[in-house]
Protein backbone atom coordinates (compact mmCIF):
# COMPACT_ATOMS: atom_id res chain seq x y z
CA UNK A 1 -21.17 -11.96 13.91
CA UNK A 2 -24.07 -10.83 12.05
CA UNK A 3 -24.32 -10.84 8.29
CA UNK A 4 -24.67 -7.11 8.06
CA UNK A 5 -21.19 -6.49 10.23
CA UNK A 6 -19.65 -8.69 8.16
CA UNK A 7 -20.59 -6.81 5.16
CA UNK A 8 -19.89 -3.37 6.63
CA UNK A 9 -16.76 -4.65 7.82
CA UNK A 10 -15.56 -5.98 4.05
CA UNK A 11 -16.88 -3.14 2.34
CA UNK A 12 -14.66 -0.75 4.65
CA UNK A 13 -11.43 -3.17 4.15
CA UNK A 14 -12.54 -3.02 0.54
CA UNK A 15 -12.56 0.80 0.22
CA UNK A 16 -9.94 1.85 2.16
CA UNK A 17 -7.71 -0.87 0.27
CA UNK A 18 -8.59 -0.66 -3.37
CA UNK A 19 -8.45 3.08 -3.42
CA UNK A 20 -5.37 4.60 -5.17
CA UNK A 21 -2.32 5.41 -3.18
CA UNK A 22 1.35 5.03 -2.40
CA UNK A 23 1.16 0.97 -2.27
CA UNK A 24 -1.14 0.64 -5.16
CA UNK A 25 0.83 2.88 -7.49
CA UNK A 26 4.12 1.33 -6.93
CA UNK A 27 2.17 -2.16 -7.15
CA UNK A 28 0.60 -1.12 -10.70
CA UNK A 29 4.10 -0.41 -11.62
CA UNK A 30 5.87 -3.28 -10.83
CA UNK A 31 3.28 -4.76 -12.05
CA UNK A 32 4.05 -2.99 -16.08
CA UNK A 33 7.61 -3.56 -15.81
CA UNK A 34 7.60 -7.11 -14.61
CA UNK A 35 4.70 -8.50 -15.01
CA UNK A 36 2.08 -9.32 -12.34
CA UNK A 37 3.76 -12.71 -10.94
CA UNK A 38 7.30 -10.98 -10.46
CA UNK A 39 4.94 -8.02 -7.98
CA UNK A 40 3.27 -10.86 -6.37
CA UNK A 41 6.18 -10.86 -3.42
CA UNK A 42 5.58 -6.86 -2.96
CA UNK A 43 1.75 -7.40 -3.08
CA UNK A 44 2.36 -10.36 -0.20
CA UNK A 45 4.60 -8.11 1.64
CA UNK A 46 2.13 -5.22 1.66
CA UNK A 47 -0.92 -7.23 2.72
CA UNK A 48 1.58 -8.77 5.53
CA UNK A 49 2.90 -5.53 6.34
CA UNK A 50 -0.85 -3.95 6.69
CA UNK A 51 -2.64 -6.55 8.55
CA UNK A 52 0.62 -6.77 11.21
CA UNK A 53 -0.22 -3.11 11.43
CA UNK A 54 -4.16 -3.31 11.64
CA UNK A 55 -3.77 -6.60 14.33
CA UNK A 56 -1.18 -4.36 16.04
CA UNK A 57 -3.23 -1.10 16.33
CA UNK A 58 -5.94 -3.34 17.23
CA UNK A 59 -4.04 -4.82 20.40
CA UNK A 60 -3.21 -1.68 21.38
CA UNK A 61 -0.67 0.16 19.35
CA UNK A 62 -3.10 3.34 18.86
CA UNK A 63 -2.74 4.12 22.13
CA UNK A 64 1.07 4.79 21.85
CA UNK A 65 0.13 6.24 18.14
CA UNK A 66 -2.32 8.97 20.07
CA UNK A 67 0.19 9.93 22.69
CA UNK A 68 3.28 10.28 20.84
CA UNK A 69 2.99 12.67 18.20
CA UNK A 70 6.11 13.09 17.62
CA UNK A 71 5.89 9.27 16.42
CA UNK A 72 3.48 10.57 13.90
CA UNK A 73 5.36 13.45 12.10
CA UNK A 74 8.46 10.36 12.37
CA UNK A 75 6.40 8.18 10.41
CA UNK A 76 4.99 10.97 8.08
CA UNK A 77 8.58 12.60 7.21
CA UNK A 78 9.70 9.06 6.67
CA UNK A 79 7.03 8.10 4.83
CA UNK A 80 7.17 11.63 2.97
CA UNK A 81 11.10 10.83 1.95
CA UNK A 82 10.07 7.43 0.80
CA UNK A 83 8.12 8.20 -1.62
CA UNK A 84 9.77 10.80 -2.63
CA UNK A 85 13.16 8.83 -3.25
CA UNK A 86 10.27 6.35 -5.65
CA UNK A 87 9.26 9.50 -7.47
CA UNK A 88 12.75 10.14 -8.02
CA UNK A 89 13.91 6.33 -9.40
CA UNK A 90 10.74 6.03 -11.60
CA UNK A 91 12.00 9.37 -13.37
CA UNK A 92 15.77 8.43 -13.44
CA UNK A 93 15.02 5.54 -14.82
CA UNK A 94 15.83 4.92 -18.83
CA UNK A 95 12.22 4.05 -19.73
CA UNK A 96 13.79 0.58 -21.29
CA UNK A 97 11.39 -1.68 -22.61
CA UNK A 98 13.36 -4.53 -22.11
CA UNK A 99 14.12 -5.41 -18.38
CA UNK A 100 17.84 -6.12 -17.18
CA UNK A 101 17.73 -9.52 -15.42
CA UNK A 102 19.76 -8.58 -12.94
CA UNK A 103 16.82 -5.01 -11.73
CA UNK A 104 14.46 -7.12 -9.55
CA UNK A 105 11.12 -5.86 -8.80
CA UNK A 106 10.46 -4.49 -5.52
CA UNK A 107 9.79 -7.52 -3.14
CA UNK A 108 8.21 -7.98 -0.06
CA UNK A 109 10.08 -5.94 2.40
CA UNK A 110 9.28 -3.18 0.56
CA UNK A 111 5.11 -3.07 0.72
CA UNK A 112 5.78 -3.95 4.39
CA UNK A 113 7.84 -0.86 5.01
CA UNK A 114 5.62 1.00 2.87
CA UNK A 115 2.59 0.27 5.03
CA UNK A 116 4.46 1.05 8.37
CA UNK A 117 5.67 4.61 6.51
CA UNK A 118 2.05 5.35 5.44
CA UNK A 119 0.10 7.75 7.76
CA UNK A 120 -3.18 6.63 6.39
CA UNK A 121 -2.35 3.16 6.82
CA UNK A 122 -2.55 3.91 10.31
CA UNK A 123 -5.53 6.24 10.46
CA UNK A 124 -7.36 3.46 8.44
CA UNK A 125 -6.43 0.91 11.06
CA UNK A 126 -6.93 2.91 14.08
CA UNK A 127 -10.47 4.01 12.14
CA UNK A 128 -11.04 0.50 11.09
CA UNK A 129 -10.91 -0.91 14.93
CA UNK A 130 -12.54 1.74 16.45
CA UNK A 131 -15.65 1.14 14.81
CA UNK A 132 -16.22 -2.00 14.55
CA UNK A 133 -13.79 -3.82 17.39
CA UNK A 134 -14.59 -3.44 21.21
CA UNK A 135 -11.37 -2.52 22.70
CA UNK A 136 -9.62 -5.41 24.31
CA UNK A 137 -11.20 -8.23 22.76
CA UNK A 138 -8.79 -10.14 21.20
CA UNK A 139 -10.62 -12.82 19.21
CA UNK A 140 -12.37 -9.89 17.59
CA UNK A 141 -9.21 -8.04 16.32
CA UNK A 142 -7.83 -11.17 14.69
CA UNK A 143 -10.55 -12.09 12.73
CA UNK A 144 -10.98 -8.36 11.89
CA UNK A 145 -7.66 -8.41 10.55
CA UNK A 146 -7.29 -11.54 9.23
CA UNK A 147 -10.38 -10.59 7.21
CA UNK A 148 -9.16 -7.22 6.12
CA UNK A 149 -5.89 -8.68 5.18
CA UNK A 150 -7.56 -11.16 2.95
CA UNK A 151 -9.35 -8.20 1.44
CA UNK A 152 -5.93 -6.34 1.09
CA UNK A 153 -4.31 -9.28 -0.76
CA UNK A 154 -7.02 -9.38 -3.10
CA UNK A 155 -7.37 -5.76 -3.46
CA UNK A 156 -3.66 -5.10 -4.15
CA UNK A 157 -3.56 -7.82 -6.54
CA UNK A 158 -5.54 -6.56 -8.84
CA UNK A 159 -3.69 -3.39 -9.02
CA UNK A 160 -0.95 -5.87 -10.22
CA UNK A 161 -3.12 -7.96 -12.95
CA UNK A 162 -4.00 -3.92 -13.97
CA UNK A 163 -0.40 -3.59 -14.40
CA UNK A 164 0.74 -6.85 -16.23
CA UNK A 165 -2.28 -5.82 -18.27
CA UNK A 166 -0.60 -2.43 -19.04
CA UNK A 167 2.76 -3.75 -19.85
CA UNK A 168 1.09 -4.40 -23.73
CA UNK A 169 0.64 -0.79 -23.77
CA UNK A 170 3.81 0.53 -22.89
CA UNK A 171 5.47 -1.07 -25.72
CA UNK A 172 7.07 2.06 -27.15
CA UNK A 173 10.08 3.71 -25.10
CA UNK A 174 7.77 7.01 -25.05
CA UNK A 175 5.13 5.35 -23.34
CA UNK A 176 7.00 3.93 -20.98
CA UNK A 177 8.60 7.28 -20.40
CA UNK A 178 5.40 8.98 -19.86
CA UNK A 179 4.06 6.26 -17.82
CA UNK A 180 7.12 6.48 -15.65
CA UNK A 181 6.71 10.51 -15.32
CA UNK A 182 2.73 9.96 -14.95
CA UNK A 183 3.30 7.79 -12.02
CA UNK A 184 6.24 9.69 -10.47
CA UNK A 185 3.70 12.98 -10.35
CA UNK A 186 1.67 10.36 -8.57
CA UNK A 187 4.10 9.93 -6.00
CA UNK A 188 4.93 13.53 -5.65
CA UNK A 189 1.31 14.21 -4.94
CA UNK A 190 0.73 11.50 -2.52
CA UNK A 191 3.54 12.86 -0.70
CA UNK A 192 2.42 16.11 -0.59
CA UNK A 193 -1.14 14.93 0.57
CA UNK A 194 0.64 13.09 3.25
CA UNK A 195 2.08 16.21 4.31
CA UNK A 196 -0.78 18.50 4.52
CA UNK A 197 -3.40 15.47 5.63
């Protein structure tokens, strides 16, 4: 693999990862109410979840992706309803500043399912292979997504350091409140996007 694939090929991964969305947001807020070791396990489970995806898509899953679109508006309404029901929680919530030992952070399960529910995840994916994977060659789409997951990992995580950082910040119960509503509109609007995109 050339030097310049290898580059194109991060800087893709590193885009289409580090950009703002569903994942990130919920990341950056586990991240400011837990602190960024406690949304490690959601940041694992999200890179896991996306790179089963990506190898996945890679081995063949677009093809059953492209002919079944009624597989698409599934995972789009689904997706849609998740994120949704987040919105929702983030402005229940009491906008304590101390956290209840027994609330745990959103874990890994969670950024898996939240990959699988994202449209775009999938788009990226099928994007990401079609360019720069020949179809069929198997060697190729592990390393591609063995690379893009490591890029994923890394990306997420700093969307959790971003939030630990925060957490010094929201050290008044308004703050918190507003953060929670800021990042609930967040929500609403990547739903939204989902649905017209």
């Amino acid at each position: 693999m050339s030097t310049s694939l290898l580059l194109s090929m991060s800087s893709f991964a590193l885009v289409a990862s580090i950009s703002p969305g569903p994942v990130n947001l919920l990341v950056l807020s586990t991240g400011a109410r837990f602190g960024w070791r406690r949304a490690m396990p959601l940041v694992i489970g999200a890179s896991a979840g996306f790179t089963l995806l990506l190898w996945l898509i890679g081995m063949g899953l677009s093809e059953i992706w492209m002919r079944l679109p009624w597989l698409r508006v599934l995972v789009q309404l689904a997706g849609v309803a998740f994120l949704l029901w987040l919105a929702w929680r983030l402005l229940a919530s009491t906008a304590e500043l101390e956290v209840d030992p027994s609330v745990q952070p959103a874990g890994a399960m969670t950024g898996a399912m939240m990959q699988w529910l994202n449209p775009k995840a999938w788009l990226a994916s099928a994007a990401g292979m079609g360019i720069f994977v020949d179809a069929g060659n198997a060697l190729g789409v592990t390393g591609y997504a063995l690379l893009w997951g490591a890029i994923c990992l890394l990306s997420i995580s700093v969307w959790a350091l971003m939030g630990g950082r925060m957490a010094r910040w929201l050290t008044s119960r308004a703050r918190q409140a507003w953060w929670n509503r800021a990042l609930a509109i967040l929500l609403v609007a990547s739903a939204l996007a989902l649905l017209v995109g």
